[in-house]
C-alpha atoms as a PDB file:
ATOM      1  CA  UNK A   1      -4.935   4.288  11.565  1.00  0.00           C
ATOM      2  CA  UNK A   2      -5.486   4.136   7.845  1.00  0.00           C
ATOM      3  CA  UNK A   3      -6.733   1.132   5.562  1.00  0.00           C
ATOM      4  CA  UNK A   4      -5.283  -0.062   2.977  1.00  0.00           C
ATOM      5  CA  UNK A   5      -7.606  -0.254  -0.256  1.00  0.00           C
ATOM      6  CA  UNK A   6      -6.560  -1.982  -3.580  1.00  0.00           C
ATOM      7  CA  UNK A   7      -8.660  -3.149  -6.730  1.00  0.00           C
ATOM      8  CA  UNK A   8     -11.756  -0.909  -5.926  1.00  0.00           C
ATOM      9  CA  UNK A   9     -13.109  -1.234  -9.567  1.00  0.00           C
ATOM     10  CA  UNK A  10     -12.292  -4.366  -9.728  1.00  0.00           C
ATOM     11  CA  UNK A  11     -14.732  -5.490  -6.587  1.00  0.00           C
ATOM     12  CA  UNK A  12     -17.364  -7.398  -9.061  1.00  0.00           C
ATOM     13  CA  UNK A  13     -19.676  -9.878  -7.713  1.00  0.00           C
ATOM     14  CA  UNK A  14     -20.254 -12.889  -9.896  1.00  0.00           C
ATOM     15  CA  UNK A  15     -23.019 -11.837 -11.874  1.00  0.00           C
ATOM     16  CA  UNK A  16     -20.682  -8.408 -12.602  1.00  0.00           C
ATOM     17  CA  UNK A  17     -22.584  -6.142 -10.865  1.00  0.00           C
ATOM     18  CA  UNK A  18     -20.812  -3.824  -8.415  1.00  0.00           C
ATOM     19  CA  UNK A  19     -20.810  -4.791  -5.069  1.00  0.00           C
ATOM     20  CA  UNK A  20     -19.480  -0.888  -3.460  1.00  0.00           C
ATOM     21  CA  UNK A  21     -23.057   0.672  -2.968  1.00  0.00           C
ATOM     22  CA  UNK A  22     -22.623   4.744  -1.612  1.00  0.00           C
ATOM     23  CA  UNK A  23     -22.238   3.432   2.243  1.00  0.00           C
ATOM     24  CA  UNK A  24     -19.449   1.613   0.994  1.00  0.00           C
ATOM     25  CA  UNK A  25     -17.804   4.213  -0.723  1.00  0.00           C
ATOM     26  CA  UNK A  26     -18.107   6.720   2.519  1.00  0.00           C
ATOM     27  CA  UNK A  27     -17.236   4.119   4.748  1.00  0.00           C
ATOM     28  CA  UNK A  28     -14.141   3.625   2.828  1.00  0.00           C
ATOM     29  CA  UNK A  29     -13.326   7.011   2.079  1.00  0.00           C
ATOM     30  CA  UNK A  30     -14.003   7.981   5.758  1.00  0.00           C
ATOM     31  CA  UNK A  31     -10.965   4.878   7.119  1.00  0.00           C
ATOM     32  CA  UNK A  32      -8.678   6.494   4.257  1.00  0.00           C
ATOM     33  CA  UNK A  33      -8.794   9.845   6.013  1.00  0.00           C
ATOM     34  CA  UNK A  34      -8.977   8.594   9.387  1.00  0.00           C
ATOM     35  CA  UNK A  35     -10.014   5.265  10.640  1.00  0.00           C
ATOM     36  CA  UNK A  36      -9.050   6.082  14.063  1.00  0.00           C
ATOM     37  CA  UNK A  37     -11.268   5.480  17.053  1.00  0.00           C
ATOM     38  CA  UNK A  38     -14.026   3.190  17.977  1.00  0.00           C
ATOM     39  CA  UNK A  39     -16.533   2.047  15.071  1.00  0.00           C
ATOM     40  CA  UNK A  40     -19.308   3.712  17.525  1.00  0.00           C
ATOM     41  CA  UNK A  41     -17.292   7.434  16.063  1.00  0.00           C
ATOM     42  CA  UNK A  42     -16.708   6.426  13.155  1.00  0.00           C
ATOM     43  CA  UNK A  43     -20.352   5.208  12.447  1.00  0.00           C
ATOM     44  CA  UNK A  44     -21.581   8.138  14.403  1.00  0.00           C
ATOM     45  CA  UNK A  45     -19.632  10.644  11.369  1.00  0.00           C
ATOM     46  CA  UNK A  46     -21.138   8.827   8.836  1.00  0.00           C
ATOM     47  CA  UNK A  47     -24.676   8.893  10.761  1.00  0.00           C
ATOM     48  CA  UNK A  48     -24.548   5.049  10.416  1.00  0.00           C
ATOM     49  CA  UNK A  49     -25.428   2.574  13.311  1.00  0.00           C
ATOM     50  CA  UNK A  50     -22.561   0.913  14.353  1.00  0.00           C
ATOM     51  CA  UNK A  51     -23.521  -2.618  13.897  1.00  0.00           C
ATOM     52  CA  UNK A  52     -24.095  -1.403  10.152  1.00  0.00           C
ATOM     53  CA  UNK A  53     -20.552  -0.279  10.117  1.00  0.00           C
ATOM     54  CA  UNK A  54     -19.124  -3.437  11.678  1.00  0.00           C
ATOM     55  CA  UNK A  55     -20.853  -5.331   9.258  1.00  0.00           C
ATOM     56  CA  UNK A  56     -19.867  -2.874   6.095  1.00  0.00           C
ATOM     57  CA  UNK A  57     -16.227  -2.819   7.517  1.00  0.00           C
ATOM     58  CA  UNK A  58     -15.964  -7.258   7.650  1.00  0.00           C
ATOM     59  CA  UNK A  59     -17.511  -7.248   4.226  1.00  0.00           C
ATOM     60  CA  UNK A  60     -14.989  -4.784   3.044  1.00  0.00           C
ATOM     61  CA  UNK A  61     -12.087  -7.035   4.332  1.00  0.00           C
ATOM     62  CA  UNK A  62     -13.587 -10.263   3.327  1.00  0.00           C
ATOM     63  CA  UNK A  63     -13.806  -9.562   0.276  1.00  0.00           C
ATOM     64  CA  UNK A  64     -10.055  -7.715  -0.088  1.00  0.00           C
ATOM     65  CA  UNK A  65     -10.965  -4.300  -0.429  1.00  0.00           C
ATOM     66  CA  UNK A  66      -9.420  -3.037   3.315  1.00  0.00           C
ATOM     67  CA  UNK A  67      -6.660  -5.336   3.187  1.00  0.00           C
ATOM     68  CA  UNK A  68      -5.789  -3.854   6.901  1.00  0.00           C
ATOM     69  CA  UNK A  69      -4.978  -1.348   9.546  1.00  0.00           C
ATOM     70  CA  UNK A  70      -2.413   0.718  10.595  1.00  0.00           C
ATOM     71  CA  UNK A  71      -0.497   4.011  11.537  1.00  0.00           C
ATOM     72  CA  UNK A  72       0.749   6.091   9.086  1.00  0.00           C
ATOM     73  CA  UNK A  73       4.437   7.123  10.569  1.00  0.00           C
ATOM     74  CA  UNK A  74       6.583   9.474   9.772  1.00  0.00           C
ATOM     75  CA  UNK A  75      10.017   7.673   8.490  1.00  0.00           C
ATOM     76  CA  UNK A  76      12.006  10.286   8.987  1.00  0.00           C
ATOM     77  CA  UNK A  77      10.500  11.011  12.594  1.00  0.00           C
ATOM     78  CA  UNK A  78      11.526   7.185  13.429  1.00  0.00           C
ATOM     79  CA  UNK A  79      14.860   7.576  12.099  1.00  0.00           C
ATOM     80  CA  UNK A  80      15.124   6.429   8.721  1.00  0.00           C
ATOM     81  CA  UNK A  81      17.547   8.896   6.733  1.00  0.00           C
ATOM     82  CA  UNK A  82      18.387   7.399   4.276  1.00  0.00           C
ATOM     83  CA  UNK A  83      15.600   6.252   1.668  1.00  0.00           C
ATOM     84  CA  UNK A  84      15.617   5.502  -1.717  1.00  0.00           C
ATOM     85  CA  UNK A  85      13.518   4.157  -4.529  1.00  0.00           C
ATOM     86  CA  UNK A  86      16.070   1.602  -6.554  1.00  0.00           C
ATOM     87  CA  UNK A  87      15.219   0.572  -9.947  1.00  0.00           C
ATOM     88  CA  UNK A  88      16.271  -3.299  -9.864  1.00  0.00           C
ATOM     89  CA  UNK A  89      16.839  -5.448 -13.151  1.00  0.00           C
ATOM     90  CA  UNK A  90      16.468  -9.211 -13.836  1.00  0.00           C
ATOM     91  CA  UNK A  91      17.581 -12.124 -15.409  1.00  0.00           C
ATOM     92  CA  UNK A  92      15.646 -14.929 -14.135  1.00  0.00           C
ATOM     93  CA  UNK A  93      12.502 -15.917 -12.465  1.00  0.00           C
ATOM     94  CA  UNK A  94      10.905 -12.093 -11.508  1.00  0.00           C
ATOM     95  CA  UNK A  95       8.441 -13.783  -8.985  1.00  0.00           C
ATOM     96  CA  UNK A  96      11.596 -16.155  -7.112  1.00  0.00           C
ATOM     97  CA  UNK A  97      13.387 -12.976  -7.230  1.00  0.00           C
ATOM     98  CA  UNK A  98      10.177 -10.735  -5.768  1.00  0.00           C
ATOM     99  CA  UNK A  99       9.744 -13.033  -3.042  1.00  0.00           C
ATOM    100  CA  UNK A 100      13.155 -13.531  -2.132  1.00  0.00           C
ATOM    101  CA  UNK A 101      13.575  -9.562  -1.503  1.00  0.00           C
ATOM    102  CA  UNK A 102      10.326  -9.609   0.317  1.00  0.00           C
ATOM    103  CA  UNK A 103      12.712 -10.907   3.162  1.00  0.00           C
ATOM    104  CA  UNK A 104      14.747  -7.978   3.598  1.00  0.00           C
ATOM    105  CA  UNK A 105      13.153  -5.674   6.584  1.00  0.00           C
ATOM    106  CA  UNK A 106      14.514  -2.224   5.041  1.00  0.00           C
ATOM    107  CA  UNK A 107      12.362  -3.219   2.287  1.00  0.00           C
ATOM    108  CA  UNK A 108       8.795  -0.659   2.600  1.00  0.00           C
ATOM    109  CA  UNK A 109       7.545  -1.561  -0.611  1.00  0.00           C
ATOM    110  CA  UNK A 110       7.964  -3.699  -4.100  1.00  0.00           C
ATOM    111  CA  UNK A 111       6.271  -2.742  -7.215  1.00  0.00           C
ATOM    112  CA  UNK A 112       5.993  -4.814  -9.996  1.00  0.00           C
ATOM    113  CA  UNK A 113       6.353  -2.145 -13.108  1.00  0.00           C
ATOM    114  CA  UNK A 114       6.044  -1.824 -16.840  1.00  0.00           C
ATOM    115  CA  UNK A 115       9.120  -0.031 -18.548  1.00  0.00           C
ATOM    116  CA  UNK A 116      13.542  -0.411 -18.026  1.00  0.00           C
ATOM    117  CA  UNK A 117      13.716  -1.976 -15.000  1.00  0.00           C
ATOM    118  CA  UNK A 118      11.248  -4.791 -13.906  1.00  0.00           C
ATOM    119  CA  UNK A 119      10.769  -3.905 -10.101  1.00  0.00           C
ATOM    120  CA  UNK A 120      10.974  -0.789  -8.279  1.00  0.00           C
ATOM    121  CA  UNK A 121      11.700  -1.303  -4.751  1.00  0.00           C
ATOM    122  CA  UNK A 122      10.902   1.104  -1.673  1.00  0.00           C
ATOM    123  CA  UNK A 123      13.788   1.141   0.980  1.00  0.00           C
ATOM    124  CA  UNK A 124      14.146   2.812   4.307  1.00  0.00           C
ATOM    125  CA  UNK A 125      17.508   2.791   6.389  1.00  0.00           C
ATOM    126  CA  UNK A 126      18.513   4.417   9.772  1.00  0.00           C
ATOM    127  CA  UNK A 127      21.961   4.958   8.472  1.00  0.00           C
ATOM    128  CA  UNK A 128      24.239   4.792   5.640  1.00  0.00           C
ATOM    129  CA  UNK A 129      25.928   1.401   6.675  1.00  0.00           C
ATOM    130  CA  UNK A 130      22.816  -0.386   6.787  1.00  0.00           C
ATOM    131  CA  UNK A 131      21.463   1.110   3.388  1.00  0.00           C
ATOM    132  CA  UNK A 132      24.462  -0.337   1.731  1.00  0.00           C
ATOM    133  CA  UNK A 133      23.971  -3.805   3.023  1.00  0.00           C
ATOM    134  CA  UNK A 134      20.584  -3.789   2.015  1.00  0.00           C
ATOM    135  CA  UNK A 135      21.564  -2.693  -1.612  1.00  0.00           C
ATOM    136  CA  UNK A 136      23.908  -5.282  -1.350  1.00  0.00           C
ATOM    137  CA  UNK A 137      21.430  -8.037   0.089  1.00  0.00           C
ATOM    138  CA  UNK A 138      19.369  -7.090  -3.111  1.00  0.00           C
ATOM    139  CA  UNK A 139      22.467  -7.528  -6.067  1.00  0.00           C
ATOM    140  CA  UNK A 140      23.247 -10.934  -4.114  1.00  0.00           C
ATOM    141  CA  UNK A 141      20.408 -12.441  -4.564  1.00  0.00           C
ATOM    142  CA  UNK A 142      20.911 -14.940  -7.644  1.00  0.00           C
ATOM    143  CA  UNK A 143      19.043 -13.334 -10.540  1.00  0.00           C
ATOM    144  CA  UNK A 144      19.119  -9.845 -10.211  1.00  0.00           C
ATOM    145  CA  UNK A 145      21.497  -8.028 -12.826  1.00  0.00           C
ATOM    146  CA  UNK A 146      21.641  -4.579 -11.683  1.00  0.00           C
ATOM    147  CA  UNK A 147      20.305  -1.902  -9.715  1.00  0.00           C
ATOM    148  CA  UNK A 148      19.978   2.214 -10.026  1.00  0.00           C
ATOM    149  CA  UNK A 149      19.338   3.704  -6.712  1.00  0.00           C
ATOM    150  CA  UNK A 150      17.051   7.041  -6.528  1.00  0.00           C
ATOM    151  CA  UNK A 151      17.641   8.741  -2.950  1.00  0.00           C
ATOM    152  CA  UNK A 152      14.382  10.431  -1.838  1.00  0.00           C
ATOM    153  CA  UNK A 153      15.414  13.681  -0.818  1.00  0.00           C
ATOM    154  CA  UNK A 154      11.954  14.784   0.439  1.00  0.00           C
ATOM    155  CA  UNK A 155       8.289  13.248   0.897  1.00  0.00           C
ATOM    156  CA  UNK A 156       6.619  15.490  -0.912  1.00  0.00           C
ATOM    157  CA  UNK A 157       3.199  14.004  -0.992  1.00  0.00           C
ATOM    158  CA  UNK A 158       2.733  10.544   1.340  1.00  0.00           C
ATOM    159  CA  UNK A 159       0.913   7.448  -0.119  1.00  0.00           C
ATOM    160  CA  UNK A 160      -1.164   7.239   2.666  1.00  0.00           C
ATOM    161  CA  UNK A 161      -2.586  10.605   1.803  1.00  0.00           C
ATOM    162  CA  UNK A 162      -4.201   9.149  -1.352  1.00  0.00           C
ATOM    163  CA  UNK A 163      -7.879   9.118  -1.216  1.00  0.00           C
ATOM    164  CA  UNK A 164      -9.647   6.793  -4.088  1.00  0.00           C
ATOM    165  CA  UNK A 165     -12.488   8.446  -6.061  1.00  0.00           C
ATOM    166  CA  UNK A 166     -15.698   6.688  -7.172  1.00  0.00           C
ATOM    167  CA  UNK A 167     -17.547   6.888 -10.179  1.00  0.00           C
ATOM    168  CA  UNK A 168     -20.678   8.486  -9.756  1.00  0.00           C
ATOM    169  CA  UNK A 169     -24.013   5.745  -9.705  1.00  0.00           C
ATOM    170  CA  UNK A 170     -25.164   6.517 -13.514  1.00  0.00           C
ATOM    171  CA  UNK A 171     -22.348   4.220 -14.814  1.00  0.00           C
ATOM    172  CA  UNK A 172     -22.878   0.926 -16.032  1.00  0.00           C
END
């Protein structure tokens, strides 16, 4: 199972001191490469007690940083042919719009971006039928101008495989 980490630089506490110490940083570094098994093997490869971990680990998610757990599948392995990154435009209220696509299930992922379009949204079909109707779901909701489809030919590199750096303890 992996984590899922946002905002690590941002993780200030209120005096604006940062609140990742080095255990932090292994511990999440360690769940991005492999969170699976028991916290007893995972503190055990960090040569942590595992009370220490547990403790590190509900920190972590209280305060955002591991936002959660889970497999990292293979799409194509399940299934899912036909996947595309589509460009989508807007005329109207972006977040109303956002949140109304967050209801379609082919939808993986929606990015909110800078530049021509003002979403880019992640989509994963089993078959050609159903990737139309979900590129059809998206132009029929009220708002959304226009869309420019990208197929994804090949995964060359997986998100999940993204490990965050840290800078070292000298900075400020």
């Amino acid at each position: 199972m992996i984590g899922h980490l946002y905002r690590l630089d941002a993780v200030r506490s209120i005096d604006g001191e940062k609140m990742l110490d080095e255990l932090d940083e292994r511990i999440i570094r360690e769940v991005c490469i492999s969170s699976q098994g028991s916290y007893r093997q995972i503190a055990k490869r960090l040569g942590v007690h595992p009370t220490t971990l547990i403790q590190r680990m509900k920190n972590l998610e209280e305060n955002g940083v591991i936002l959660g757990h889970r497999a990292n599948v293979d799409y194509l392995k399940l299934g899912y042919e036909f996947m595309a990154m589509v460009h989508v435009y807007f005329e109207g209220d972006l977040l109303e719009i956002q949140k109304r696509m967050r209801e379609i299930k082919s939808i993986v992922g929606i990015f909110d971006v800078t530049g021509e379009c003002d979403s880019i949204v992640w989509v994963a079909c089993k078959n050609r039928e159903e990737f139309s109707a979900v590129i059809k779901q998206m132009l029929a909701i009220d708002g959304v101008s226009k869309t420019n489809t990208h197929v994804i030919l090949n995964v060359i590199k997986d998100p999940y495989e993204f490990t965050p750096e840290f800078n070292s303890r000298n900075e400020d």
